[in-house]
Protein backbone atom coordinates (compact mmCIF):
# COMPACT_ATOMS: atom_id res chain seq x y z
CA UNK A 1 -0.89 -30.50 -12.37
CA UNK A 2 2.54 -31.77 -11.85
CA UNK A 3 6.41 -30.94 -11.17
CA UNK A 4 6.81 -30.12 -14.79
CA UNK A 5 4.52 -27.44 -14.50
CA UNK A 6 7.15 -25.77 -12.93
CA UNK A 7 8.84 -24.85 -16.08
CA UNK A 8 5.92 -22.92 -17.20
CA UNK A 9 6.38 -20.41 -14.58
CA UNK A 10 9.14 -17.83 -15.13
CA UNK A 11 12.44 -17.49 -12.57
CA UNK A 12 11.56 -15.98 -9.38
CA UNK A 13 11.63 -12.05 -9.56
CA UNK A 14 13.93 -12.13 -6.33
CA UNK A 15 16.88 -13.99 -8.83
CA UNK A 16 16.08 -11.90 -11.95
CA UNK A 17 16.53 -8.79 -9.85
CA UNK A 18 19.12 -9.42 -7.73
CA UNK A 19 21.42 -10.31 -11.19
CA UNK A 20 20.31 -7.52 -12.67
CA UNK A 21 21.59 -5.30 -9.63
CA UNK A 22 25.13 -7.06 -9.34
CA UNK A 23 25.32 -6.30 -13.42
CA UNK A 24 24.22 -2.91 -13.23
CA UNK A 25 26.03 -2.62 -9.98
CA UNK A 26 22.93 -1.31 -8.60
CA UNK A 27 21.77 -0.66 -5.07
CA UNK A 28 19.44 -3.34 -4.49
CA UNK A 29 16.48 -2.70 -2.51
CA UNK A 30 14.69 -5.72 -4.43
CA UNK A 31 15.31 -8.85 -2.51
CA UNK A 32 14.96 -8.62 1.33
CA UNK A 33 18.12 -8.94 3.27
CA UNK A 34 19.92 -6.78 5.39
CA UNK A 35 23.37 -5.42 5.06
CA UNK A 36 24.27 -5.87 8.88
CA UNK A 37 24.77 -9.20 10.55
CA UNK A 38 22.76 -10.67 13.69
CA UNK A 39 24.41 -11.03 16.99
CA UNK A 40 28.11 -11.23 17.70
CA UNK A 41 26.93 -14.01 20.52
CA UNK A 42 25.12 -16.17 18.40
CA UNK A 43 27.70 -16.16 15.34
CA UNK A 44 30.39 -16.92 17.53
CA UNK A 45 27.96 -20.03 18.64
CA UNK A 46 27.99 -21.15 14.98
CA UNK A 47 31.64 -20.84 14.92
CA UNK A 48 32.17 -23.07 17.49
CA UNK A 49 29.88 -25.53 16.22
CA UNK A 50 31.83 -25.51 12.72
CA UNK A 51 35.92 -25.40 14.41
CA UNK A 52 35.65 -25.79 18.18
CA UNK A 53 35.92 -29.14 20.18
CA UNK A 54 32.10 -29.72 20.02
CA UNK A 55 31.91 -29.65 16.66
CA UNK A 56 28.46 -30.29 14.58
CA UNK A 57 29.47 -31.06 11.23
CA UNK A 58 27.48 -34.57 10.37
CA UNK A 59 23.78 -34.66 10.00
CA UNK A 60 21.45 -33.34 12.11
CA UNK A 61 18.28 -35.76 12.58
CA UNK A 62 16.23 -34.69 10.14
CA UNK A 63 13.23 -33.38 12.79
CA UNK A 64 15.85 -31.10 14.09
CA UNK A 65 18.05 -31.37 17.16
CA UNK A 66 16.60 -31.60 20.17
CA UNK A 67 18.12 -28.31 21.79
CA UNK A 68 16.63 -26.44 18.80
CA UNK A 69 13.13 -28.04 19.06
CA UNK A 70 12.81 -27.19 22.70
CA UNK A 71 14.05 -23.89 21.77
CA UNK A 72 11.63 -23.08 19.77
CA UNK A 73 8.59 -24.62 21.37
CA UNK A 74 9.70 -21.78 24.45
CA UNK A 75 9.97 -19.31 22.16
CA UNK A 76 6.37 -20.00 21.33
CA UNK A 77 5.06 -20.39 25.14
CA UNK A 78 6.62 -17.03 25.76
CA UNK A 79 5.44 -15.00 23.10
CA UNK A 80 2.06 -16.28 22.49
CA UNK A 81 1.38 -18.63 25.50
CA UNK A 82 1.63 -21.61 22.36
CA UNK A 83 2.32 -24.79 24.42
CA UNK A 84 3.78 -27.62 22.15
CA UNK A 85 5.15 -30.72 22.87
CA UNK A 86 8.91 -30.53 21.15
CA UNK A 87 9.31 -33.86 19.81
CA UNK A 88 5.70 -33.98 18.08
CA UNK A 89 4.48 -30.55 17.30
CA UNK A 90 8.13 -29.19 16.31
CA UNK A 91 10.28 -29.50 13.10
CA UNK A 92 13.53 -27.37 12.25
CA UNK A 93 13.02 -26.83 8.12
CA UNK A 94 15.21 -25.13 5.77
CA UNK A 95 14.45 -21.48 6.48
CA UNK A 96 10.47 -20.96 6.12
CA UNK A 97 10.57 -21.52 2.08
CA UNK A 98 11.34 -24.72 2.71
CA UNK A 99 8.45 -25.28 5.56
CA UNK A 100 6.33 -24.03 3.20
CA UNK A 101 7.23 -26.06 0.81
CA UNK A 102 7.04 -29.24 2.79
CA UNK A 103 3.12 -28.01 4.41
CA UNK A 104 1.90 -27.67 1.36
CA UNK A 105 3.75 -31.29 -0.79
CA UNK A 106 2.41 -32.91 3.06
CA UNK A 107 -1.05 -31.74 3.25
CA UNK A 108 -2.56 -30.24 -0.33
CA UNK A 109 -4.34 -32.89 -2.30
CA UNK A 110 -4.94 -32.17 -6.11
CA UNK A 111 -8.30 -30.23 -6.63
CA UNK A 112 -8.07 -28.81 -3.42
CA UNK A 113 -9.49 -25.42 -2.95
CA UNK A 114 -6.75 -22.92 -0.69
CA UNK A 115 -7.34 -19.78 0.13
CA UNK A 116 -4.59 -16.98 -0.39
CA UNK A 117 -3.64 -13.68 0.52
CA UNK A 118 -2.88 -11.98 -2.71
CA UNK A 119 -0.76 -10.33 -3.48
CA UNK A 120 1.90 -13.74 -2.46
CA UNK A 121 5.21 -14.41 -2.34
CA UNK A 122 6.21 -16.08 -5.47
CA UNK A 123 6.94 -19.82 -3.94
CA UNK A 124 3.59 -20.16 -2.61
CA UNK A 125 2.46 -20.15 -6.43
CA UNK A 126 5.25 -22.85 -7.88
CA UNK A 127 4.30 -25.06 -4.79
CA UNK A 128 0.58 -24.90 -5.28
CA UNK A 129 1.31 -25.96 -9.18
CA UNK A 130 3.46 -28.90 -8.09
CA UNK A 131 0.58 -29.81 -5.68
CA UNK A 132 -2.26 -29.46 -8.32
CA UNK A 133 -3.76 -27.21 -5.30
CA UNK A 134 -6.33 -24.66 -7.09
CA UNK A 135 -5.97 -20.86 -5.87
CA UNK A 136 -8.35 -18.63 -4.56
CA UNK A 137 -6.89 -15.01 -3.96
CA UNK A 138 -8.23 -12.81 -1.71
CA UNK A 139 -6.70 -9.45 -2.93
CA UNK A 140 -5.29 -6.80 -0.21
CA UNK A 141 -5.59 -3.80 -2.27
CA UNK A 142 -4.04 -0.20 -2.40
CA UNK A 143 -3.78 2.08 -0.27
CA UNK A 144 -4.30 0.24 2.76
CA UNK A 145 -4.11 -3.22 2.32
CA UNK A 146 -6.82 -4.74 4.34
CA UNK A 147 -8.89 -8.08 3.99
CA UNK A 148 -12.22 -8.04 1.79
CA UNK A 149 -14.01 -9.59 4.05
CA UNK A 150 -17.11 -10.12 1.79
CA UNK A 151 -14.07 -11.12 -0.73
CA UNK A 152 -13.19 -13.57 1.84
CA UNK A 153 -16.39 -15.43 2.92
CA UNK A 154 -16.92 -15.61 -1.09
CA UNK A 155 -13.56 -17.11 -1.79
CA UNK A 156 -14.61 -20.47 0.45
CA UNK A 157 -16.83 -23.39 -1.58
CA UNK A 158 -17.17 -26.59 -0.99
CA UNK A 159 -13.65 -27.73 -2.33
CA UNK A 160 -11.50 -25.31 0.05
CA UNK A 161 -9.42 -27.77 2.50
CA UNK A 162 -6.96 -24.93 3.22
CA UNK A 163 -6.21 -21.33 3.93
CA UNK A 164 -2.54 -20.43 3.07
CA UNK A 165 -2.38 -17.26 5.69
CA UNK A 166 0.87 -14.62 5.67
CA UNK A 167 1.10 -12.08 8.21
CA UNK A 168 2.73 -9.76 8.93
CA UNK A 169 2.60 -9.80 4.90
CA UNK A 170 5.12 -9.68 2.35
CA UNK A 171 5.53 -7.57 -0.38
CA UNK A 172 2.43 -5.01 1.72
CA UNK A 173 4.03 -4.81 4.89
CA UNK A 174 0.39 -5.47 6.55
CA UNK A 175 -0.12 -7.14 9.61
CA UNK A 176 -3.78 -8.40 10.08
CA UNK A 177 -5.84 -6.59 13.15
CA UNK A 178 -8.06 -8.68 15.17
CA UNK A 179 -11.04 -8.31 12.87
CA UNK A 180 -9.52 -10.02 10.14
CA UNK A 181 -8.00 -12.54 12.03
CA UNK A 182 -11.27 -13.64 13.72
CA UNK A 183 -13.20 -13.53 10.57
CA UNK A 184 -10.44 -16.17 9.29
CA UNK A 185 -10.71 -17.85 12.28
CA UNK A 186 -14.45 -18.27 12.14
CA UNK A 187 -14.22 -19.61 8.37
CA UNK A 188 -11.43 -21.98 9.16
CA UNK A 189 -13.87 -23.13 12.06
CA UNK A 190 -17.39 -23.50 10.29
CA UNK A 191 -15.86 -25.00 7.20
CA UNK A 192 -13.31 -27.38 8.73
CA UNK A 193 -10.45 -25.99 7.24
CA UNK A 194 -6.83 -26.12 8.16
CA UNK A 195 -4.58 -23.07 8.21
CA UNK A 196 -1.24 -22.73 7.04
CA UNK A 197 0.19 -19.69 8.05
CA UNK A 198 3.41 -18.10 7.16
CA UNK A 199 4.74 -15.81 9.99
CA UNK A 200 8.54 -15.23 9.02
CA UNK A 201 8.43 -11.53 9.73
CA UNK A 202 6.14 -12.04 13.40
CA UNK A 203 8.88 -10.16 15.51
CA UNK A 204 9.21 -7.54 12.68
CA UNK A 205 5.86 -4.90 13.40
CA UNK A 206 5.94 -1.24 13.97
CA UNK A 207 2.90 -0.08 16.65
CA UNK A 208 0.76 -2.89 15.29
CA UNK A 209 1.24 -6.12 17.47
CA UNK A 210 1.51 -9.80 15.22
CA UNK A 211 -0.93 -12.08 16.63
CA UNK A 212 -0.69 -16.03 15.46
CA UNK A 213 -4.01 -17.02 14.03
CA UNK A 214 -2.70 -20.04 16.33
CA UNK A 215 -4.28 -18.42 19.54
CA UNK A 216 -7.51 -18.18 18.85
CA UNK A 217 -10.08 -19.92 19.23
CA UNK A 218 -10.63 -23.05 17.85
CA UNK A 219 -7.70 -22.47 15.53
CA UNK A 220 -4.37 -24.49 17.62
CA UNK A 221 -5.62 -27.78 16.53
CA UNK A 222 -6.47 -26.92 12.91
CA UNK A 223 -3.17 -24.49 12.17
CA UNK A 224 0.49 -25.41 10.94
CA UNK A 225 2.90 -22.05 12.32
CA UNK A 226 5.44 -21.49 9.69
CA UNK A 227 8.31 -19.29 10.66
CA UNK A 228 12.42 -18.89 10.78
CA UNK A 229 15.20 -17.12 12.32
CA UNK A 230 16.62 -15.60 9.18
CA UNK A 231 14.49 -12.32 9.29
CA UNK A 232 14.57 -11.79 13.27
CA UNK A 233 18.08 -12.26 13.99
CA UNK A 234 19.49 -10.61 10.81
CA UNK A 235 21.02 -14.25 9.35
CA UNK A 236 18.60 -14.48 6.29
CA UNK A 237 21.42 -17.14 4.67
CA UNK A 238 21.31 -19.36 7.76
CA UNK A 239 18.28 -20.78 6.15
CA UNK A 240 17.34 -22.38 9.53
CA UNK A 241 13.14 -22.12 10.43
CA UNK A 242 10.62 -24.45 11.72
CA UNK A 243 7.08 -25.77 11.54
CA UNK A 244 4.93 -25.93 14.40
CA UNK A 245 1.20 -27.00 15.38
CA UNK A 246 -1.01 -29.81 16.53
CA UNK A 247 1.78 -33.66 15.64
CA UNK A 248 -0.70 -34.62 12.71
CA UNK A 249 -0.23 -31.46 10.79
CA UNK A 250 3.76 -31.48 11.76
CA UNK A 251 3.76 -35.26 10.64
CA UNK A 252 2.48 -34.52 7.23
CA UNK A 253 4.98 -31.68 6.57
CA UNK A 254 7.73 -33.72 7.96
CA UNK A 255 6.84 -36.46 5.44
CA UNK A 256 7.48 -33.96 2.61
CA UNK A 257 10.98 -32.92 4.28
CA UNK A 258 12.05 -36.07 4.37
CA UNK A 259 12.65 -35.34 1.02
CA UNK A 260 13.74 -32.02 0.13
CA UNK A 261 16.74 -31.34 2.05
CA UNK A 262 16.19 -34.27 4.86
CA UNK A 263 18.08 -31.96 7.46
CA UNK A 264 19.03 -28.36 7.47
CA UNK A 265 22.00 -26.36 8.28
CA UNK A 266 23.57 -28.99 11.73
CA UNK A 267 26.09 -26.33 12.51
CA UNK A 268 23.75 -23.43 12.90
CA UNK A 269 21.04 -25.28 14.89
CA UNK A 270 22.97 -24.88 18.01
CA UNK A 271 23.34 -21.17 16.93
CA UNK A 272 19.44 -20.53 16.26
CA UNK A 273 18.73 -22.37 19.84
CA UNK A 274 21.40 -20.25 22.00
CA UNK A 275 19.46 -16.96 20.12
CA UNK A 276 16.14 -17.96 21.13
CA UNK A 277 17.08 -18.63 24.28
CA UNK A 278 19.93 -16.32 25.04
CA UNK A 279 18.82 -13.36 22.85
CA UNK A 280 15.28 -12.58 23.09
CA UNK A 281 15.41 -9.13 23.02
CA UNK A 282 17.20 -8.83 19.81
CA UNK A 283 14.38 -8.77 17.67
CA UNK A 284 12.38 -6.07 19.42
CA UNK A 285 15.51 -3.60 18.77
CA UNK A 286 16.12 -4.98 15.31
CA UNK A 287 12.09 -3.44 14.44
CA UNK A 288 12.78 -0.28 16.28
CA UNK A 289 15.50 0.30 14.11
CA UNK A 290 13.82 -0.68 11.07
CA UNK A 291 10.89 1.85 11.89
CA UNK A 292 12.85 4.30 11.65
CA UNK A 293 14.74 3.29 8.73
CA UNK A 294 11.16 2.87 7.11
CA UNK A 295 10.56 6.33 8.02
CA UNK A 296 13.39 7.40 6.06
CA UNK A 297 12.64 5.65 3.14
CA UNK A 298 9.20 6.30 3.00
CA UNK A 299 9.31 9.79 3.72
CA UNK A 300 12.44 10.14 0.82
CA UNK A 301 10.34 8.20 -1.84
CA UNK A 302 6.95 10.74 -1.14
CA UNK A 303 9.24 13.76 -1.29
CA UNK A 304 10.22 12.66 -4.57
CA UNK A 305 6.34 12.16 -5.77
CA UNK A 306 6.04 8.92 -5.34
CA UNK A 307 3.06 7.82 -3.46
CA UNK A 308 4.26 5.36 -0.59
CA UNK A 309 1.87 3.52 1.73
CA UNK A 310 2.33 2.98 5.17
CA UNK A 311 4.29 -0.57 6.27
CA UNK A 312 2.69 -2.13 9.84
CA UNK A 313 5.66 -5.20 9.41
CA UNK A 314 8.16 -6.46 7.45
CA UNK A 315 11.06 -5.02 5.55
CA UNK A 316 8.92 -3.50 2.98
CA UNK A 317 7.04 -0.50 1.76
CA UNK A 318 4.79 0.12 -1.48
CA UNK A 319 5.11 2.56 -3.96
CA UNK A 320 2.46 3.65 -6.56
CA UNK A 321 4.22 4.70 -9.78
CA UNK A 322 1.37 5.71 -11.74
CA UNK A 323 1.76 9.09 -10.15
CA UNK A 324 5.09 9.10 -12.52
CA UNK A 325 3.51 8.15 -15.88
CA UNK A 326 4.26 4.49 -15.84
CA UNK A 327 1.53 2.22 -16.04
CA UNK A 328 3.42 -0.86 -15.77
CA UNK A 329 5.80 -1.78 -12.51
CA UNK A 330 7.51 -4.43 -14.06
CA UNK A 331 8.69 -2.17 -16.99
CA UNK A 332 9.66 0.32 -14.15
CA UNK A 333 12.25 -2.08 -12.31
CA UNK A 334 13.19 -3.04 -15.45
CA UNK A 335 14.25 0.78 -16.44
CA UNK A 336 15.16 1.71 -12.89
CA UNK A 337 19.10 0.46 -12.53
CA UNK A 338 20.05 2.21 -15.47
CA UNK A 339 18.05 5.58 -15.09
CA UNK A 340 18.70 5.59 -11.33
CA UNK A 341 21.33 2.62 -10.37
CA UNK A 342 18.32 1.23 -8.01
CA UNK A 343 16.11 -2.11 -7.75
CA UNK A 344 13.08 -2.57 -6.50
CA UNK A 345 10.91 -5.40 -7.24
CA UNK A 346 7.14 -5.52 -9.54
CA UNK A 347 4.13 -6.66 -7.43
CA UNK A 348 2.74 -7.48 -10.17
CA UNK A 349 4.21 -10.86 -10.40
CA UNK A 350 2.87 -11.50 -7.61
CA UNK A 351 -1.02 -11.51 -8.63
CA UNK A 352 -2.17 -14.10 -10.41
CA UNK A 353 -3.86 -13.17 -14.07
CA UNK A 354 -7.49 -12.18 -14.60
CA UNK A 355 -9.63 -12.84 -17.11
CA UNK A 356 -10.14 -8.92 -17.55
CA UNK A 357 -6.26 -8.67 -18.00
CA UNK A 358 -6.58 -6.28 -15.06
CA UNK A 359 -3.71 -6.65 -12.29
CA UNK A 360 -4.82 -5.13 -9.08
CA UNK A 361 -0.67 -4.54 -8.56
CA UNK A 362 0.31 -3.23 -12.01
CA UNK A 363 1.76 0.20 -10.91
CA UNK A 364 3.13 -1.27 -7.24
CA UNK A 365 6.42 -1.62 -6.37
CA UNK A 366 7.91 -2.89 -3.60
CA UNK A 367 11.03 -1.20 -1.59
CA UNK A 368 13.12 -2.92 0.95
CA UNK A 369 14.40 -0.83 3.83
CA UNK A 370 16.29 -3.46 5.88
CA UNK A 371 19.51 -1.47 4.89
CA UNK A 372 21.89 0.81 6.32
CA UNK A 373 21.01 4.54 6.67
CA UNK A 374 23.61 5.57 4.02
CA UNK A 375 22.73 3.11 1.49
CA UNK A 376 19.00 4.46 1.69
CA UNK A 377 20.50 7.71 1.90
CA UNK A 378 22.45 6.61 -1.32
CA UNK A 379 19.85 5.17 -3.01
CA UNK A 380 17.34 7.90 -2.54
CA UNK A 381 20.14 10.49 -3.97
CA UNK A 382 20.05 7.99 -6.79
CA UNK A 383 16.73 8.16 -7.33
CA UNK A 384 15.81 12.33 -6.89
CA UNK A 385 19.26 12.86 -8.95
CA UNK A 386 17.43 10.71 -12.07
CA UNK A 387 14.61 11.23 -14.46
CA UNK A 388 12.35 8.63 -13.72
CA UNK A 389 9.24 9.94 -15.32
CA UNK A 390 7.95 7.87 -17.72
């Protein structure tokens, strides 16, 4: 498995869907990002660091600048009690893709076994390939997304290095309860395995509390925490996120850096330091108002007759639209901007292919509600005012 495997796999479904929405001029409710920026405070910090006398311009070291490495290594002391030492256990990446990126190139040898929570954001798929890292899903499946755990004990051999962990989980909107977590934990410990876990939307729950695998026990020496501002503070295109865990684990992902991007984003460091520091409470209103946006949207898509789960995290709900006729979700979005002048994104595309040709996500689609009350309001006019049986 190589790099050029890469151009076996189609374009991410965020791209293809987001073009399709600015053609169709669409509301887009695919690709997760909100309509409403972060905090006046913290922009104006990024401002000065581009035009003001102190001005940040030139290339950041590629570990990050120190301010920003401290930040974050409080950030993790005061929300999980995470002690880390900020020039060993702390890199600044660009955004979480990126970190992910750089764990996995750092870390995954080819023919090793990793673990993953399917269904998965796309990356984690083209990064594996480049790796030659061999998949082994563990399906959360309809309606309430929960871990297998017989599923999981069988998805471990004697080849699995790695679990690649994501919660709170994106495209379910799941965030894994103590059981699951422990059962994980317990794995990672009997089989000497080392987690990776993706926790971009950890300040983004609703009456279900996001616990890093991190803190338990047994698991802060044998865990890399992946995770950004982008999604907490409302500045998805900052791009700015970090990698954090025991130095060995940080040393291997920082090796991979080195060559992607080197250093990310030197103006907006400063920025994503004074909001850790100076804005901690930010993210706690940012979910309250997203519950209740959720609310609306879920409650709007089930009065139209489309079965909706429930969403513990995230920006995203799931929708079931079999109930409608269609027995294919990627068809659906597909159809959807012309009958309805909506996106929404297939999770089918993100479950890898069986054997059976049966996709556990075929008739799922995923909804993002990280907009503003009248666009959902908008959309879900859209959507009761069009014929979207199949």
């Amino acid at each position: 498995m190589t790099a050029s495997r890469l151009r076996d796999l189609p374009p991410t479904i965020f791209g293809q869907m987001s073009a399709l929405a600015a053609r169709t001029g669409a509301i887009n409710l695919g690709q997760g990002f909100p309509d409403v920026d972060g905090p006046a405070s913290v922009l104006a910090v990024a401002a000065e660091a581009v035009a003001g006398e102190q001005r940040a311009n030139q290339y950041a070291p590629g570990i990050g600048i120190a301010p920003l490495r401290e930040a974050i290594a409080r950030h993790q002391e005061r929300h999980y009690g995470l002690m880390l030492d900020p020039d060993t256990e702390v890199i600044a990446t660009t955004g979480c893709t990126e970190a992910i990126a750089a764990a996995l190139l750092g870390l995954v040898e080819p023919g090793d076994e990793v673990v993953v929570l399917e269904p998965y954001y796309d990356s984690y798929v083209a990064m594996l390939e480049v790796c030659g890292g061999i998949r082994r899903p563990v399906t959360l499946r309809a309606p309430d997304f929960r871990v297998d755990l017989d599923e999981l004990r069988a998805a471990v051999g004697p080849r699995t290095r790695f679990v690649l962990l994501n919660t709170p989980h994106n495209p379910t909107g799941s965030v894994l309860n103590h059981q699951e977590l422990s059962a994980i934990a317990e794995l990672a410990v009997e089989h000497d395995l080392t987690v990776i876990s993706d926790e971009v939307y950890e300040h983004l729950t609703f009456g279900r509390a996001h616990v890093p695998i991190a803190t338990l026990p047994g698991m802060r020496e044998r865990t890399l925490t992946l995770s950004s501002v982008g999604k907490s503070y409302s500045v998805t295109g900052w791009k700015i996120g970090w990698a954090t865990g025991p130095a060995h684990l940080v040393e291997a992902a920082l090796a991979a850096k080195q060559w992607l991007s080197y250093t990310s984003g030197s103006p907006l460091q400063p920025a994503v330091a004074y909001a850790l520091d100076h804005e901690p409470a930010f993210p706690a209103e940012l979910a309250r108002d997203l519950a209740v946006r959720r609310t609306r949207l879920v409650d709007g898509l089930r009065a139209l007759g489309l079965p909706t789960y429930d969403s513990d995290g995230t920006y995203f709900a799931m929708s079931d639209v079999g109930a409608l006729g269609w027995r294919d979700g990627l068809e659906f979005c597909l159809d959807l901007p012309e009958r309805a002048g909506v996106v929404a994104i297939p999770a089918q595309v993100f479950h890898d292919r069986r054997p059976d040709g049966v996709n556990p996500g075929a008739q799922l689609v995923r909804w993002a509600f990280c907009k503003s009350a009248d666009v959902l309001d908008d959309a879900l006019a859209r959507l009761a005012a069009a014929r979207l049986e199949r």
